[in-house]
N, C-alpha and C. Protein backbone atom coordinates (compact mmCIF):
# COMPACT_ATOMS: atom_id res chain seq x y z
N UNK A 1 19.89 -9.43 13.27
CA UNK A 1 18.64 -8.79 13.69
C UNK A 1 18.58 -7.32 13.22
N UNK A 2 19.84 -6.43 13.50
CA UNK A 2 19.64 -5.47 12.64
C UNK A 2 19.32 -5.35 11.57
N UNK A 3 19.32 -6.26 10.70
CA UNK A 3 19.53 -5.89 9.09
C UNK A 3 17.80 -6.33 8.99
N UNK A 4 16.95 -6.87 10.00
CA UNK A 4 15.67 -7.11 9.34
C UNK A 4 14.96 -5.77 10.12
N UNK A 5 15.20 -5.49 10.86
CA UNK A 5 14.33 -4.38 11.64
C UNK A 5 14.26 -2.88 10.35
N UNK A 6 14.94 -2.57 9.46
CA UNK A 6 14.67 -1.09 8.56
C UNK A 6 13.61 -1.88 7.93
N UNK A 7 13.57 -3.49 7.55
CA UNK A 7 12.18 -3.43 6.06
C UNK A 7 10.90 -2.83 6.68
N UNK A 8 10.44 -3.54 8.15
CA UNK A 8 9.33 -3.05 8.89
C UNK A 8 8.88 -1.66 8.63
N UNK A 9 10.49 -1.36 9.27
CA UNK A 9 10.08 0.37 9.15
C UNK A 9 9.92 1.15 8.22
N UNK A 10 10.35 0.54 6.86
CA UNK A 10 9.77 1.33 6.00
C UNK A 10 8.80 1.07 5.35
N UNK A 11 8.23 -0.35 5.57
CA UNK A 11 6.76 -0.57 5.31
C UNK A 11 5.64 -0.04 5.62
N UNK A 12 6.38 0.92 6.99
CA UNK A 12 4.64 1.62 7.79
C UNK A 12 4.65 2.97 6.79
N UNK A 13 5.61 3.81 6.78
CA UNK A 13 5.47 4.92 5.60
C UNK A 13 4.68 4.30 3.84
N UNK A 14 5.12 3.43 3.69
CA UNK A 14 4.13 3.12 2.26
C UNK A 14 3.03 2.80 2.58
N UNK A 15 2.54 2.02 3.73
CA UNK A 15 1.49 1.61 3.80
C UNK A 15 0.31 2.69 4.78
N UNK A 16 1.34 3.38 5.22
CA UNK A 16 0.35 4.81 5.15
C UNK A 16 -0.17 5.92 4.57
N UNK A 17 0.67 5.65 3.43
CA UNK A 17 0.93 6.42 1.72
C UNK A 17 0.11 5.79 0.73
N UNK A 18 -0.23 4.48 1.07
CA UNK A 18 -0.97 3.68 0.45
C UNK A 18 -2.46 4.24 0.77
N UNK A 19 -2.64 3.61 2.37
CA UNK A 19 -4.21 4.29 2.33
C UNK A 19 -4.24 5.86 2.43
N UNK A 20 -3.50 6.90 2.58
CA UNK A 20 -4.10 8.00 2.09
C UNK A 20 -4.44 8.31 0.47
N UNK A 21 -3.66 7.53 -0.58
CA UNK A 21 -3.54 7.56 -1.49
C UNK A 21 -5.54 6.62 -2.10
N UNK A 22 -5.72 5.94 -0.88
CA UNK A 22 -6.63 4.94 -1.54
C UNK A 22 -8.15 5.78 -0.61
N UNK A 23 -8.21 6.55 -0.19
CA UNK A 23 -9.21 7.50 0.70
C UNK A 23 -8.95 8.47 -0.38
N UNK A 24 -8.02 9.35 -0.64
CA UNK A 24 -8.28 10.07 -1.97
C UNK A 24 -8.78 10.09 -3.16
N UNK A 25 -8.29 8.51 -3.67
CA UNK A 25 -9.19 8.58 -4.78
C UNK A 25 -10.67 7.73 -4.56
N UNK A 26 -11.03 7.10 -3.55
CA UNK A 26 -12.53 6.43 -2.83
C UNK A 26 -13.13 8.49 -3.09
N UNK A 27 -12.48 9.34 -2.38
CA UNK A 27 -13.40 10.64 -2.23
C UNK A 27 -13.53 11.33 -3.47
N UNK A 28 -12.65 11.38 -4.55
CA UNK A 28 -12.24 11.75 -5.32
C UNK A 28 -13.91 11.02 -6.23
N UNK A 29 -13.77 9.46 -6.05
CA UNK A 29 -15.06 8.87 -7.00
C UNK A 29 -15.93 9.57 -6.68
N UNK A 30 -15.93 9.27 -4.96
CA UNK A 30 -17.53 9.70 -4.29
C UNK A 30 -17.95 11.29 -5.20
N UNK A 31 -16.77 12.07 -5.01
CA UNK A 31 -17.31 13.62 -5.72
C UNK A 31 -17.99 13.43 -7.27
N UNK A 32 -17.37 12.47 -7.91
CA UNK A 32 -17.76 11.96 -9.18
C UNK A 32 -18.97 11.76 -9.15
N UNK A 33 -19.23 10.67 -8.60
CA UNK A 33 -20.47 10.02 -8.33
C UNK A 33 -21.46 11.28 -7.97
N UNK A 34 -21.21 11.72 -7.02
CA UNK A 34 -22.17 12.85 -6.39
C UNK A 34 -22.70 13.75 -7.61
N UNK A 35 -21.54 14.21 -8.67
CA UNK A 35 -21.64 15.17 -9.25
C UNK A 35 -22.36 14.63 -11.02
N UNK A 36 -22.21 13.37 -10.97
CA UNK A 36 -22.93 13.04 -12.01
C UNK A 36 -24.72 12.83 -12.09
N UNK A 37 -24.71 12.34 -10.45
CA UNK A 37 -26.41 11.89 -9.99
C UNK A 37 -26.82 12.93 -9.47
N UNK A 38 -26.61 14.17 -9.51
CA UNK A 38 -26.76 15.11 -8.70
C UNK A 38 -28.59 15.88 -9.19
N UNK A 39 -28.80 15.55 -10.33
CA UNK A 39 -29.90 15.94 -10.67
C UNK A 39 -30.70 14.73 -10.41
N UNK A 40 -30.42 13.31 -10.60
CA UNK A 40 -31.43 12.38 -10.57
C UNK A 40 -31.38 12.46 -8.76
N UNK A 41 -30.60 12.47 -7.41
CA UNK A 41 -30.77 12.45 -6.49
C UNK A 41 -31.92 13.71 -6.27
N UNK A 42 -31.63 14.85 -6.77
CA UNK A 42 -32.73 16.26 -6.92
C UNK A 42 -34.00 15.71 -7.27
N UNK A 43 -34.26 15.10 -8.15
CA UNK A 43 -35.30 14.41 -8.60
C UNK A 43 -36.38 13.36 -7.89
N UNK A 44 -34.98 12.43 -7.53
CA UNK A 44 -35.81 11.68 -6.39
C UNK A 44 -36.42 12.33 -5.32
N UNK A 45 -35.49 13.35 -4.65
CA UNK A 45 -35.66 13.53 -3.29
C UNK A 45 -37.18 14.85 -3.55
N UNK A 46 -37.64 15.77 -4.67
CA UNK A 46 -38.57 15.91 -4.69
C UNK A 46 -40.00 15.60 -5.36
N UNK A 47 -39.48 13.83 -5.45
CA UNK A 47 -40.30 12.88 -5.42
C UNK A 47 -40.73 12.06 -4.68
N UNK A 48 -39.99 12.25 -3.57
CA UNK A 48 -40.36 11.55 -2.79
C UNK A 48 -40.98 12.61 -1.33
N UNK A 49 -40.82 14.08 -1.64
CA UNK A 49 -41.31 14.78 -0.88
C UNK A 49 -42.58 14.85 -1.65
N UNK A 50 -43.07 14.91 -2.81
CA UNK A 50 -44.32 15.24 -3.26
C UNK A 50 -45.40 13.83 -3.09
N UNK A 51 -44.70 12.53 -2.83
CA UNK A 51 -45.42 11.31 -2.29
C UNK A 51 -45.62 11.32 -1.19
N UNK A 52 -44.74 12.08 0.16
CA UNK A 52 -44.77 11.96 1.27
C UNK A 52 -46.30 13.20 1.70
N UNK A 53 -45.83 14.30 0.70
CA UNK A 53 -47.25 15.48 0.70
C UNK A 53 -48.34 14.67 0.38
N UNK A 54 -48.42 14.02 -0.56
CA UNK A 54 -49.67 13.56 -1.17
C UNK A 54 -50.20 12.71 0.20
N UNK A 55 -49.52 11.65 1.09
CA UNK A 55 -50.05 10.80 1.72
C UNK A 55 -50.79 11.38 2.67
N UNK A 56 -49.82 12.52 2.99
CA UNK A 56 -50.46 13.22 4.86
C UNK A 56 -51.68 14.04 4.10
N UNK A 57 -51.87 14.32 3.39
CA UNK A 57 -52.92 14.76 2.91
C UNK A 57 -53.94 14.06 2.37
């Protein structure tokens, strides 16, 4: 029984190394992403304020 109880335990350190490792690069895209659409999101969003002006008016 001793000899199986260390694999456990060192499975929780990788596999918490794992998902910080996998949240870093998910944020890492997201900044990507953000920073490539960053003019077409600009675009939309005052397109869709100049449709929202046009209506109430």
């Amino acid at each position: 029984r001793n000899a199986k109880k260390p694999a456990p335990t060192q499975a929780v350190p990788e596999t918490l190394h794992t998902h910080a490792d996998l949240y870093t690069h998910a944020h890492t895209q997201a900044c990507i992403y953000v920073f490539r659409h960053m003019f077409t999101f600009a675009h939309m969003h005052t397109h869709i304020q100049t449709h929202v002006h046009i209506c109430i008016h």
